[in-house]
Structure formats: structure tokens, C-alpha cells
PDB file of N, CA and C in Angstrom:
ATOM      1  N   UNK A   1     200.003 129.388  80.624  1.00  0.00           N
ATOM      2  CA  UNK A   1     198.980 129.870  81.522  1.00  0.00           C
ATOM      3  C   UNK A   1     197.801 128.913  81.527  1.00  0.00           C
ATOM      4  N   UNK A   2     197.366 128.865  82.706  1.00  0.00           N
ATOM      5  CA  UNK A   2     196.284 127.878  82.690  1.00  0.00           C
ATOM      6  C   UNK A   2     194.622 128.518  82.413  1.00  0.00           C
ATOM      7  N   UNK A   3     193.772 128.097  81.671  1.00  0.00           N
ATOM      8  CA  UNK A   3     192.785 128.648  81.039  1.00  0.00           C
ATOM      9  C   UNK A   3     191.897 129.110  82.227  1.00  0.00           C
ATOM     10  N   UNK A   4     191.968 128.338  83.736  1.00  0.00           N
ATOM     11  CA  UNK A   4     190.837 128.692  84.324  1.00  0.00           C
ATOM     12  C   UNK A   4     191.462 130.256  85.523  1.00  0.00           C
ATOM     13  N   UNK A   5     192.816 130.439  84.820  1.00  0.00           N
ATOM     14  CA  UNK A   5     193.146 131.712  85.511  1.00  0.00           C
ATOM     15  C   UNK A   5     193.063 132.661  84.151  1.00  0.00           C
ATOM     16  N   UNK A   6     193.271 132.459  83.193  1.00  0.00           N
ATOM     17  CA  UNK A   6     192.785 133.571  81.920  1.00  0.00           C
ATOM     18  C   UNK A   6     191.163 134.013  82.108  1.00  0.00           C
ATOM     19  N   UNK A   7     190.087 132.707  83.019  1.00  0.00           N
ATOM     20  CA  UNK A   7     188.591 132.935  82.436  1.00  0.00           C
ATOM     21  C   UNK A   7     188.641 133.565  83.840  1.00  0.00           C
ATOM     22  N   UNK A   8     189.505 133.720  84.915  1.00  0.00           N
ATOM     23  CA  UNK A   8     189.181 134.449  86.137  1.00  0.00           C
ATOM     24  C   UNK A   8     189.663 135.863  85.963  1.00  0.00           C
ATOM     25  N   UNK A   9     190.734 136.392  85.179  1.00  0.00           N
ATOM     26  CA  UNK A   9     190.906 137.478  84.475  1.00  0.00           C
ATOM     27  C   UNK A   9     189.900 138.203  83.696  1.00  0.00           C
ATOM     28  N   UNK A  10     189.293 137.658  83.294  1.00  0.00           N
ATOM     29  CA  UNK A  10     188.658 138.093  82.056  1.00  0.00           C
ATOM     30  C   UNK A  10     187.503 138.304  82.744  1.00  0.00           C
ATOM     31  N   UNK A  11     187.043 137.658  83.672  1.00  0.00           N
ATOM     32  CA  UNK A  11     185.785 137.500  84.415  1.00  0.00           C
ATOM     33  C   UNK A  11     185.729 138.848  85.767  1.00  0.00           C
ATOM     34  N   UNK A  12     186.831 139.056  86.564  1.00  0.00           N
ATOM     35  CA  UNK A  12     187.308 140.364  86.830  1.00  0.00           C
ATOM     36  C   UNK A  12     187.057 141.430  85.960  1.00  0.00           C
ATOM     37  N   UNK A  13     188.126 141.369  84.719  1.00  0.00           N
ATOM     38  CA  UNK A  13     187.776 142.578  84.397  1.00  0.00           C
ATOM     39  C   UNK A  13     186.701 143.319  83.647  1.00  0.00           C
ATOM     40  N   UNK A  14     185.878 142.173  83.575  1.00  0.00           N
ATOM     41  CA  UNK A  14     184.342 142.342  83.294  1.00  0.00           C
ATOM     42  C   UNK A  14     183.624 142.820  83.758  1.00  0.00           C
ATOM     43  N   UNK A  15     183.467 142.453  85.279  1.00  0.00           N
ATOM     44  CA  UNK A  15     183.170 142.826  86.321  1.00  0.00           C
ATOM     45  C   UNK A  15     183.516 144.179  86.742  1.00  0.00           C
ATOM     46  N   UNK A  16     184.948 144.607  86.562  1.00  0.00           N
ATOM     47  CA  UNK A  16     185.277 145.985  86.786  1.00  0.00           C
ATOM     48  C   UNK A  16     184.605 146.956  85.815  1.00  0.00           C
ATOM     49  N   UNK A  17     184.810 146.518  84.023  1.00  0.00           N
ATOM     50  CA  UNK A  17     184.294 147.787  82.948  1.00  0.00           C
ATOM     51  C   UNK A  17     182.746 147.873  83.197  1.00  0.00           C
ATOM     52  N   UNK A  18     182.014 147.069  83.339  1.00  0.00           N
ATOM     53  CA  UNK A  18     180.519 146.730  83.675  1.00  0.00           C
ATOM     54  C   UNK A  18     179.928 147.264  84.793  1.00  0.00           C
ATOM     55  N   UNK A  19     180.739 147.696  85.971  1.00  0.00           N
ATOM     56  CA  UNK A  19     180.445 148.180  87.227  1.00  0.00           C
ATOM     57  C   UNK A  19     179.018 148.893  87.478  1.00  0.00           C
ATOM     58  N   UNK A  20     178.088 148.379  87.732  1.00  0.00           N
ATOM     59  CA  UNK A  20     176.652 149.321  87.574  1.00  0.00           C
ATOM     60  C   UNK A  20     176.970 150.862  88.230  1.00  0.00           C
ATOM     61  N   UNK A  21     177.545 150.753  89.218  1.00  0.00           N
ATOM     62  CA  UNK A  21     177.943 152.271  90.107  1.00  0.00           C
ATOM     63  C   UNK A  21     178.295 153.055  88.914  1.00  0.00           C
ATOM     64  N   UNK A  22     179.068 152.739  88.097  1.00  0.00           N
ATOM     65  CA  UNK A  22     179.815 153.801  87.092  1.00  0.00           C
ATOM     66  C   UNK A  22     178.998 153.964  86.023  1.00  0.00           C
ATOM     67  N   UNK A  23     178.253 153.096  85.698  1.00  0.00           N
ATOM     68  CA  UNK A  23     177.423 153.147  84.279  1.00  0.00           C
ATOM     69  C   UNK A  23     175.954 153.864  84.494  1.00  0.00           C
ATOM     70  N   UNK A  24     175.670 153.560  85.613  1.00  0.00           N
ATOM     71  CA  UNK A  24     173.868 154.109  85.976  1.00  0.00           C
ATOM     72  C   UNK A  24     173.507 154.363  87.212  1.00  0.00           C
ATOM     73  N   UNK A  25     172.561 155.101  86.917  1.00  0.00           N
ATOM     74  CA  UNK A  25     172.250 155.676  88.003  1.00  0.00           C
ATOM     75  C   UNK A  25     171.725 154.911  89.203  1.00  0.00           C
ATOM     76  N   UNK A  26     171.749 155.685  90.307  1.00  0.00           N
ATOM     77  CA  UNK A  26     171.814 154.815  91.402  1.00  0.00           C
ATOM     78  C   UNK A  26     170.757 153.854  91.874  1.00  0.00           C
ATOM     79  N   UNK A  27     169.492 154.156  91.638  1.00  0.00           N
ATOM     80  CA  UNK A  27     168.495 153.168  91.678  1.00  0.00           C
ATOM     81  C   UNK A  27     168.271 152.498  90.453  1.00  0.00           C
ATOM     82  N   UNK A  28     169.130 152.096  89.494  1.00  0.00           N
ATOM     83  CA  UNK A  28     168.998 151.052  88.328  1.00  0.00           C
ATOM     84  C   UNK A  28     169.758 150.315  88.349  1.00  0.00           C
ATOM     85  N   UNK A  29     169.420 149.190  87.296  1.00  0.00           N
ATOM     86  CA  UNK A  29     170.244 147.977  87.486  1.00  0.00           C
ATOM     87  C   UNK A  29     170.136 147.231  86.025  1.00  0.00           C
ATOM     88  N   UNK A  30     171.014 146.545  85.298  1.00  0.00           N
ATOM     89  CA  UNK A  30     171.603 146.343  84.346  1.00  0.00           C
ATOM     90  C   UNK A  30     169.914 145.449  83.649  1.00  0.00           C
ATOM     91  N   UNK A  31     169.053 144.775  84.504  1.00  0.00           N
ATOM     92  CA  UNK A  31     167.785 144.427  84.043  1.00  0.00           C
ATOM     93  C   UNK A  31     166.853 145.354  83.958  1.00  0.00           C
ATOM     94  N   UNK A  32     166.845 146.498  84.589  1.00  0.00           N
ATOM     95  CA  UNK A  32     166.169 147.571  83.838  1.00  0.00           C
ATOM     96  C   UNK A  32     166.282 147.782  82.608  1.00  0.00           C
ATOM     97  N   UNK A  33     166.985 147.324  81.666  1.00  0.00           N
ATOM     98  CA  UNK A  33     167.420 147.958  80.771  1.00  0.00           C
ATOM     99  C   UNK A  33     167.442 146.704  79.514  1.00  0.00           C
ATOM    100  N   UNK A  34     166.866 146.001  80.202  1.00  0.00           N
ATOM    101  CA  UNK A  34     166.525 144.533  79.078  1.00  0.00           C
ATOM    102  C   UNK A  34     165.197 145.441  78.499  1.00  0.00           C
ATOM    103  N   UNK A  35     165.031 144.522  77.101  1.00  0.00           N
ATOM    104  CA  UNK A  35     164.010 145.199  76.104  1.00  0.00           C
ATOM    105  C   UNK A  35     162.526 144.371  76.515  1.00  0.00           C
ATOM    106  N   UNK A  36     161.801 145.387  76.585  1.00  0.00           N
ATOM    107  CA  UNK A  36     160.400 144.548  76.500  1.00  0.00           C
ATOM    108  C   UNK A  36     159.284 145.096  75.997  1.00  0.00           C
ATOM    109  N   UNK A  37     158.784 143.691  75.365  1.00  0.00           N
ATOM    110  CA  UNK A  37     157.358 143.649  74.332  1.00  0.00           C
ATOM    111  C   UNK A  37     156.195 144.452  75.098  1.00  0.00           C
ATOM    112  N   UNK A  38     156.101 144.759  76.441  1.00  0.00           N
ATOM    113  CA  UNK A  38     154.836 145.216  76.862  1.00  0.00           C
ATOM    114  C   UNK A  38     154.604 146.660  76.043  1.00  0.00           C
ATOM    115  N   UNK A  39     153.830 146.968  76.124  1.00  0.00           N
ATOM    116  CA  UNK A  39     153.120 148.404  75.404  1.00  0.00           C
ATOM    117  C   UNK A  39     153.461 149.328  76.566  1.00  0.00           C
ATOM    118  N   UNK A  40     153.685 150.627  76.237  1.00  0.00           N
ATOM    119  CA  UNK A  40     154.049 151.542  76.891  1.00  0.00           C
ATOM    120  C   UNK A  40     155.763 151.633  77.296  1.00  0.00           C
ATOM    121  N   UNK A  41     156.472 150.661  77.452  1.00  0.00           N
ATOM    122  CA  UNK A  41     157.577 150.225  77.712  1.00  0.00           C
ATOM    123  C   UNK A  41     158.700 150.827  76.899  1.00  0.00           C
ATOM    124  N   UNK A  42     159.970 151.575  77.689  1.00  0.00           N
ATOM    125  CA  UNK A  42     160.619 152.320  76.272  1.00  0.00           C
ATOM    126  C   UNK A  42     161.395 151.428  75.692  1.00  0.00           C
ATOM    127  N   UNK A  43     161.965 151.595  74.134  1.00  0.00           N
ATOM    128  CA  UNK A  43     162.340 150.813  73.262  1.00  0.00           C
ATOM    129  C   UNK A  43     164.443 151.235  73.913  1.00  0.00           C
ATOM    130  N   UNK A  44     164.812 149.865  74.400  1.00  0.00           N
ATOM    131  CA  UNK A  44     166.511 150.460  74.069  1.00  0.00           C
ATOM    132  C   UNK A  44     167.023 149.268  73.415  1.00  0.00           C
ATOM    133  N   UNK A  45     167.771 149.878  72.413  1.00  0.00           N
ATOM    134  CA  UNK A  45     168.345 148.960  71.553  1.00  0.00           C
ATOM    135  C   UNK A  45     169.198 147.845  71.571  1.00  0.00           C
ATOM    136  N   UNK A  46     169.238 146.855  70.930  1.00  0.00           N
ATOM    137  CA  UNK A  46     169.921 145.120  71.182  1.00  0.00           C
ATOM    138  C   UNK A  46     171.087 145.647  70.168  1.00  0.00           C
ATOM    139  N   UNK A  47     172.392 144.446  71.250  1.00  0.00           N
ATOM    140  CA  UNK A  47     173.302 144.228  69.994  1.00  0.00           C
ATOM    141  C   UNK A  47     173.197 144.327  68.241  1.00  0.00           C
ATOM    142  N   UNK A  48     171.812 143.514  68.200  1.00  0.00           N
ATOM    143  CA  UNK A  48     171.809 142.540  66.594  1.00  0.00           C
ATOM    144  C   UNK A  48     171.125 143.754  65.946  1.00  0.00           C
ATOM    145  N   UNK A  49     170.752 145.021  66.376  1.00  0.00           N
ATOM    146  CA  UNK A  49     170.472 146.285  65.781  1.00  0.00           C
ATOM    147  C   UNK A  49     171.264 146.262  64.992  1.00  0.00           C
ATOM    148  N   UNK A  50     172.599 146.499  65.091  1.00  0.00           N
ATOM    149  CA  UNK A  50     173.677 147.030  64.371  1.00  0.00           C
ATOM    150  C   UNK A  50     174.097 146.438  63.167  1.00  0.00           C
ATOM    151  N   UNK A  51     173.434 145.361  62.885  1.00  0.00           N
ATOM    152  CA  UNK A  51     173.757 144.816  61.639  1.00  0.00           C
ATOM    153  C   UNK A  51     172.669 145.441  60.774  1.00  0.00           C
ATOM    154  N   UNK A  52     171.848 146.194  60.565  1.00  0.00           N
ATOM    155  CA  UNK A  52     171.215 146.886  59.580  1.00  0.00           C
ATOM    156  C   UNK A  52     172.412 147.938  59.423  1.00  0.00           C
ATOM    157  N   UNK A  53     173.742 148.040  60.006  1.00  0.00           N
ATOM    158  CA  UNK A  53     174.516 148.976  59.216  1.00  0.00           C
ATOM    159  C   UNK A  53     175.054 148.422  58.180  1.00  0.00           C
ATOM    160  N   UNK A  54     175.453 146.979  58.263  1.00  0.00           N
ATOM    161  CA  UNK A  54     176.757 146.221  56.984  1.00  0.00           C
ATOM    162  C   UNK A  54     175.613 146.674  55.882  1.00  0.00           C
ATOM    163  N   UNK A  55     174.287 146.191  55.563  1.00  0.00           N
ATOM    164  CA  UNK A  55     174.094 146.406  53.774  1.00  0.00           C
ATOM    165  C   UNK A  55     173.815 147.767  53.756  1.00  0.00           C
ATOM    166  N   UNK A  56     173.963 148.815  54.953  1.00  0.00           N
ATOM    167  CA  UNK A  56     173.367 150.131  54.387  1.00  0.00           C
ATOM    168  C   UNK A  56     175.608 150.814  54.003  1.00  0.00           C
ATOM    169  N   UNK A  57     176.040 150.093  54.578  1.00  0.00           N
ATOM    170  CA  UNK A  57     177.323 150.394  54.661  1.00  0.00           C
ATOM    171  C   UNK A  57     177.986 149.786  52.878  1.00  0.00           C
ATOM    172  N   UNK A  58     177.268 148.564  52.493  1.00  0.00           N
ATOM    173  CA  UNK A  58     177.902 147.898  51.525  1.00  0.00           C
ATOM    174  C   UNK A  58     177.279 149.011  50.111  1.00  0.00           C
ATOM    175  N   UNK A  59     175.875 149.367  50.410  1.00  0.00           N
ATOM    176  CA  UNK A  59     175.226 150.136  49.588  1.00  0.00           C
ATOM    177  C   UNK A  59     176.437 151.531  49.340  1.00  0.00           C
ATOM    178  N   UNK A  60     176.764 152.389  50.769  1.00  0.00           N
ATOM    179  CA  UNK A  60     176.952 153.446  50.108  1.00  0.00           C
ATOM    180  C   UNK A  60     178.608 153.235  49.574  1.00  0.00           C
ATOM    181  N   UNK A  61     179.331 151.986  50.439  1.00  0.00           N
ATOM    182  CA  UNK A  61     180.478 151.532  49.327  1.00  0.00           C
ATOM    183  C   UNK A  61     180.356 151.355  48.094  1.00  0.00           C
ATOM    184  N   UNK A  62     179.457 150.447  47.730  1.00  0.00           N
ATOM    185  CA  UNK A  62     179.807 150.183  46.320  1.00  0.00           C
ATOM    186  C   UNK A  62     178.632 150.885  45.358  1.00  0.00           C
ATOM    187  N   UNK A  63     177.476 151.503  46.345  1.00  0.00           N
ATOM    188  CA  UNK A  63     176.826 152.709  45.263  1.00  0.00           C
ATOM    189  C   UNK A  63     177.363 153.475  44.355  1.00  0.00           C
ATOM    190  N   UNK A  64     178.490 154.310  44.548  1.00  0.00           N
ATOM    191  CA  UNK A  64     179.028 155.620  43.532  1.00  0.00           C
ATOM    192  C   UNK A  64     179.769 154.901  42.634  1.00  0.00           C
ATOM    193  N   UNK A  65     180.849 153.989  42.886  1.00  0.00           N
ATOM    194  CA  UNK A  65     181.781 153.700  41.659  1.00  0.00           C
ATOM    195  C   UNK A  65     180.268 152.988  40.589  1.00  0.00           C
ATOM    196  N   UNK A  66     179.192 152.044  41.318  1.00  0.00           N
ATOM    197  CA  UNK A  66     178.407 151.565  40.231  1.00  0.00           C
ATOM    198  C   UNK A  66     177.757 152.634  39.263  1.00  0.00           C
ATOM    199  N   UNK A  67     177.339 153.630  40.038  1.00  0.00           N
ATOM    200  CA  UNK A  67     176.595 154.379  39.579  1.00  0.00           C
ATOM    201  C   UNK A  67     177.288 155.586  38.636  1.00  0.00           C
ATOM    202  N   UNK A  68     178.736 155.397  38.842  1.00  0.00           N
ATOM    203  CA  UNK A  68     179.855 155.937  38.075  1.00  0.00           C
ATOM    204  C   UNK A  68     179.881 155.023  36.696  1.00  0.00           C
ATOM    205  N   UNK A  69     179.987 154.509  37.054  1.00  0.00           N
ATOM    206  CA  UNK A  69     180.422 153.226  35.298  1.00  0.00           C
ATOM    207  C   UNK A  69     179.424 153.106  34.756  1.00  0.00           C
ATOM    208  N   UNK A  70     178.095 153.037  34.933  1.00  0.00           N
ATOM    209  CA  UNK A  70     176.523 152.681  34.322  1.00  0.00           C
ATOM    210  C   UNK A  70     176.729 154.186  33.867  1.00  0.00           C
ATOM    211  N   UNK A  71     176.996 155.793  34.362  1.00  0.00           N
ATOM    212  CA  UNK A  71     176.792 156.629  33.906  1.00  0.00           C
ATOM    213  C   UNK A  71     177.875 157.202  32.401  1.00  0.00           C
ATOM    214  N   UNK A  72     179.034 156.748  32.995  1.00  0.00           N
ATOM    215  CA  UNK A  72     179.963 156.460  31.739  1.00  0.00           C
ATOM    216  C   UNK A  72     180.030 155.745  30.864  1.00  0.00           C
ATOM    217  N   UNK A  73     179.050 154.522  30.808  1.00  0.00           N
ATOM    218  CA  UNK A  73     178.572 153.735  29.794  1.00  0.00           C
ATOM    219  C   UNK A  73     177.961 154.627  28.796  1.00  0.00           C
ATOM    220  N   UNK A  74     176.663 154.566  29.755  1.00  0.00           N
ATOM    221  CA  UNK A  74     175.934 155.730  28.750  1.00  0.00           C
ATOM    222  C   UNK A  74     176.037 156.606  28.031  1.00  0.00           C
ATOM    223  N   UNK A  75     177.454 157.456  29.027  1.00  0.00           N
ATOM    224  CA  UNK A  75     178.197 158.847  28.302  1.00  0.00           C
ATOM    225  C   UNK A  75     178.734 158.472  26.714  1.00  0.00           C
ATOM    226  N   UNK A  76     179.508 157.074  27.170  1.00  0.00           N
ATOM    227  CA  UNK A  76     180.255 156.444  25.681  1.00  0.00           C
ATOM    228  C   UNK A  76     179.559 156.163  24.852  1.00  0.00           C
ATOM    229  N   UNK A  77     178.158 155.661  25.202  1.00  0.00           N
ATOM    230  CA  UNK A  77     177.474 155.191  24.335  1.00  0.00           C
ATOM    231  C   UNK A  77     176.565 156.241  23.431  1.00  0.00           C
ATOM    232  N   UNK A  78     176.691 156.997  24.188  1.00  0.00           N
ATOM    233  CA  UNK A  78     175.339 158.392  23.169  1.00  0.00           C
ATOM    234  C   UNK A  78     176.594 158.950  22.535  1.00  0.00           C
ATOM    235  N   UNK A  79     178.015 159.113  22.777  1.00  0.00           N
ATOM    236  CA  UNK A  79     179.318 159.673  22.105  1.00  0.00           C
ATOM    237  C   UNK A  79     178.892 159.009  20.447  1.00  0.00           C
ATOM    238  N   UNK A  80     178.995 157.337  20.798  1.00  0.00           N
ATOM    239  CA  UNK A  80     179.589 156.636  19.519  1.00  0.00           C
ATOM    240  C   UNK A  80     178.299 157.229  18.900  1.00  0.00           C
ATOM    241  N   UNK A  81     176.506 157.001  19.398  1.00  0.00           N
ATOM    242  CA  UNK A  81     176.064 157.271  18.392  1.00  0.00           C
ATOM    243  C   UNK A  81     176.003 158.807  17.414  1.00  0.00           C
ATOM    244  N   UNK A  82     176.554 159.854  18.381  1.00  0.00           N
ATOM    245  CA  UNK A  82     176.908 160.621  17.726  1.00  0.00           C
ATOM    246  C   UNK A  82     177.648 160.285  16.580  1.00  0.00           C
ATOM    247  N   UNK A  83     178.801 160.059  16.990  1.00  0.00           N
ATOM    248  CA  UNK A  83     179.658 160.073  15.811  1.00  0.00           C
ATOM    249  C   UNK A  83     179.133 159.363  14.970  1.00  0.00           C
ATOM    250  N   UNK A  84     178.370 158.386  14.769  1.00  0.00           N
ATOM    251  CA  UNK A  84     177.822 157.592  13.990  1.00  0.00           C
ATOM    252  C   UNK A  84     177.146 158.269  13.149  1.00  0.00           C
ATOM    253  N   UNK A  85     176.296 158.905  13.906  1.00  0.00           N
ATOM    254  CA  UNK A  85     174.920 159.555  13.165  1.00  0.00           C
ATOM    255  C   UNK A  85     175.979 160.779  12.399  1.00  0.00           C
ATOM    256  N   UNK A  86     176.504 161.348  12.432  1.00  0.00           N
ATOM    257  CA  UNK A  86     177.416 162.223  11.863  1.00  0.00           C
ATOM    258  C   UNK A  86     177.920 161.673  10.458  1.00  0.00           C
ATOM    259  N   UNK A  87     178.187 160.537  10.545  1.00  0.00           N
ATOM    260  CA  UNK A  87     178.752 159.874   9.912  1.00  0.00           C
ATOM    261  C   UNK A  87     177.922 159.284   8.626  1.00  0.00           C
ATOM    262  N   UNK A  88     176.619 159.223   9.164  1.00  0.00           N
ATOM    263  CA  UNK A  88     175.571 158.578   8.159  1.00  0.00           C
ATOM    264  C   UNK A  88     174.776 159.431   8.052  1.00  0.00           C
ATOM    265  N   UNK A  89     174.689 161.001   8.254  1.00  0.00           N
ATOM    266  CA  UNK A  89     173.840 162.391   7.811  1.00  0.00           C
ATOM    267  C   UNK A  89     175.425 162.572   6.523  1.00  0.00           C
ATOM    268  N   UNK A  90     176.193 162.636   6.744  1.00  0.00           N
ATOM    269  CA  UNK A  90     176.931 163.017   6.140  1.00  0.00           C
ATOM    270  C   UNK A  90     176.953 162.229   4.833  1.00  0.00           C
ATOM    271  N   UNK A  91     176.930 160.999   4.827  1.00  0.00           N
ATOM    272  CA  UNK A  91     176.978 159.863   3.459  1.00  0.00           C
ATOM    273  C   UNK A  91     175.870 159.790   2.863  1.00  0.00           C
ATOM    274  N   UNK A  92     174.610 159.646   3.900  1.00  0.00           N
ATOM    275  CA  UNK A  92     173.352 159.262   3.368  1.00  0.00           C
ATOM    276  C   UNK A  92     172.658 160.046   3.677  1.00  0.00           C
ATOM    277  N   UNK A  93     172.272 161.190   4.548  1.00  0.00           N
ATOM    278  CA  UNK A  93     171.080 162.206   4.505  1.00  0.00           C
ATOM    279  C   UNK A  93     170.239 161.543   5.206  1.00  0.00           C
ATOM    280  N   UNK A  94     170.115 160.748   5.900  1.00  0.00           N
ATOM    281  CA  UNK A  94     169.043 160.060   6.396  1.00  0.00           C
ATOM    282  C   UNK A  94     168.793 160.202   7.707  1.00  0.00           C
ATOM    283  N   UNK A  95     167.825 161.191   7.881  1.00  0.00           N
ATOM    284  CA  UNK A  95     167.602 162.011   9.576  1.00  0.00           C
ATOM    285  C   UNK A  95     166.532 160.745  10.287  1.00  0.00           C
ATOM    286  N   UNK A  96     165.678 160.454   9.327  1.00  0.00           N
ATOM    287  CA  UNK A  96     165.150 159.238   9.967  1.00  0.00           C
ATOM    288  C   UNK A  96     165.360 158.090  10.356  1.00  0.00           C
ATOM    289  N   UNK A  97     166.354 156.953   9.447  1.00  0.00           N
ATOM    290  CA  UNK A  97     167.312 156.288   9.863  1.00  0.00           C
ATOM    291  C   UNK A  97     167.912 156.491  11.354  1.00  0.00           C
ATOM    292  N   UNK A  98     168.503 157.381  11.339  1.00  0.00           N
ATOM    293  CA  UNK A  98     169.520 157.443  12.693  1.00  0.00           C
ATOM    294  C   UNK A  98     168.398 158.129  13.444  1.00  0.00           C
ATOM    295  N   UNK A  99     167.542 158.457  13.797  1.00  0.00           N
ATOM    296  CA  UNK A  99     166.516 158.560  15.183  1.00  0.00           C
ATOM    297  C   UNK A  99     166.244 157.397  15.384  1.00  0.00           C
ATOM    298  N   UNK A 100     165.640 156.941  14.093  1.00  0.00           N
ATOM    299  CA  UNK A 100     165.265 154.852  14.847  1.00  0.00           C
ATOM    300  C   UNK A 100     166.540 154.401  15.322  1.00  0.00           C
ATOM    301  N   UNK A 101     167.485 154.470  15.249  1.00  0.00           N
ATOM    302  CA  UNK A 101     168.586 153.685  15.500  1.00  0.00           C
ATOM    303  C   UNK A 101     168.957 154.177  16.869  1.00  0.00           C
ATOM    304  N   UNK A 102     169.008 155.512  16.945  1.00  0.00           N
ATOM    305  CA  UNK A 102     169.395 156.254  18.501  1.00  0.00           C
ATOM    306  C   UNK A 102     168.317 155.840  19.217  1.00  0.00           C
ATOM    307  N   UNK A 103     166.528 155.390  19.201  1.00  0.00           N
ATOM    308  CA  UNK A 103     166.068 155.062  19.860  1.00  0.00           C
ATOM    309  C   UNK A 103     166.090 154.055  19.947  1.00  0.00           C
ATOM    310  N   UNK A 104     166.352 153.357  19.439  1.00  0.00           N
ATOM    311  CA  UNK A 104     166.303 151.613  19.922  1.00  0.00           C
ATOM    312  C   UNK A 104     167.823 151.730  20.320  1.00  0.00           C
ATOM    313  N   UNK A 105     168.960 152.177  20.089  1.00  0.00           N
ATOM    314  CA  UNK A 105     170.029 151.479  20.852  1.00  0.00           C
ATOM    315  C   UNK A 105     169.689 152.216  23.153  1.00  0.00           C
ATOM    316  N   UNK A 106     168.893 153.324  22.778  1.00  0.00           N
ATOM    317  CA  UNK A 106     168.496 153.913  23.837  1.00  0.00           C
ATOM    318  C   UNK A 106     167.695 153.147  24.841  1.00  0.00           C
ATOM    319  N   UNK A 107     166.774 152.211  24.056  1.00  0.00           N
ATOM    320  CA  UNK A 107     165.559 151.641  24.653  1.00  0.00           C
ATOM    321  C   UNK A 107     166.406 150.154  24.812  1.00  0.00           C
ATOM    322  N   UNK A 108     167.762 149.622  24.553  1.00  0.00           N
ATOM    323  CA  UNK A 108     167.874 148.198  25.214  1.00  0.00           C
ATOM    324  C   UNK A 108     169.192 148.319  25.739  1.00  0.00           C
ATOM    325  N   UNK A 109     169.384 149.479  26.907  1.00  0.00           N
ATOM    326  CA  UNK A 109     170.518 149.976  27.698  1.00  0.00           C
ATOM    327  C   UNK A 109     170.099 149.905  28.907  1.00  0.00           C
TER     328      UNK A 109
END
């Protein structure tokens, strides 16, 4: 096929989905509807809007599993010092010991 009958295709049926008759109303026209800086002027939205969806989209993808594993860290981590501290009330009696220790492993997480 020759390219300048694909760009006359394409250029047709552009022409057809775009049809102002079908899209708007009868006294408007496809430059009504360009955006402009004047004051008072209503705001309608550009293509390049839509890219404030990818990082709000990447956020709520990869938000939960992160916010899943940082919370199961933590879970594991206050586990061990349990068992720990269990472990060293039991041998050594030492209630003060293991608070300093549960707060500082707390305070560099």
C-alpha cells in the first residue's frame, strides 16, 4: 500500500470521528474550546492533564505492598524483641536493661 493512500484514510476517518455536527452544539466550533489564559474564561482541560494520573497511579500501585512489608518488619521486629526480653527477664532480672534496648532498637527503625 502506498503511504499517501494510508495518510488519505486516516485523514478521512478523522474527519468523520471529529465531525463538529456530532460532537457540539450547533453554534460551536472545535476553537471554542481551545484553553485560554484570559480571566473570566472557562478552564477545559489539555491532553498533558492526564499525566498527573501515572505517579498518582504508581503511588496507589506500589503504596500497600510497601506499606505492607515496612509494617511486617516492624511486626517481626517487636516479636524478636519480645522473645528476647523474655529471655533476659528470665536469666538476668533485668527490667531496665531490656527497656534501653527495646528503645533504642525502636528509635533506629
Amino acid at each position: 500500500m502506498d503511504v499517501d493512500v494510508v495518510m488519505d484514510v486516516y485523514d478521512a476517518f478523522r474527519a468523520w470521528f471529529w465531525n463538529k455536527t456530532f460532537w457540539l452544539p450547533e453554534n460551536r466550533t472545535w476553537a471554542d474550546l481551545k484553553r485560554s489564559d484570559e480571566p473570566g474564561s472557562p478552564f477545559y482541560p489539555d491532553i498533558y492533564d492526564l499525566l498527573v494520573v501515572f505517579p498518582i497511579a504508581v503511588g496507589l500501585f506500589l503504596g500497600p505492598p510497601a506499606l505492607g512489608t515496612v509494617c511486617t518488619h516492624l511486626y517481626m521486629v517487636n516479636e524478636l524483641i519480645e522473645r528476647f526480653s523474655e529471655e533476659l527477664q528470665h536469666k538476668n532480672g533485668h527490667k531496665a536493661t531490656l527497656l534501653a534496648l527495646k528503645t533504642c532498637i525502636h528509635m533506629h527503625i
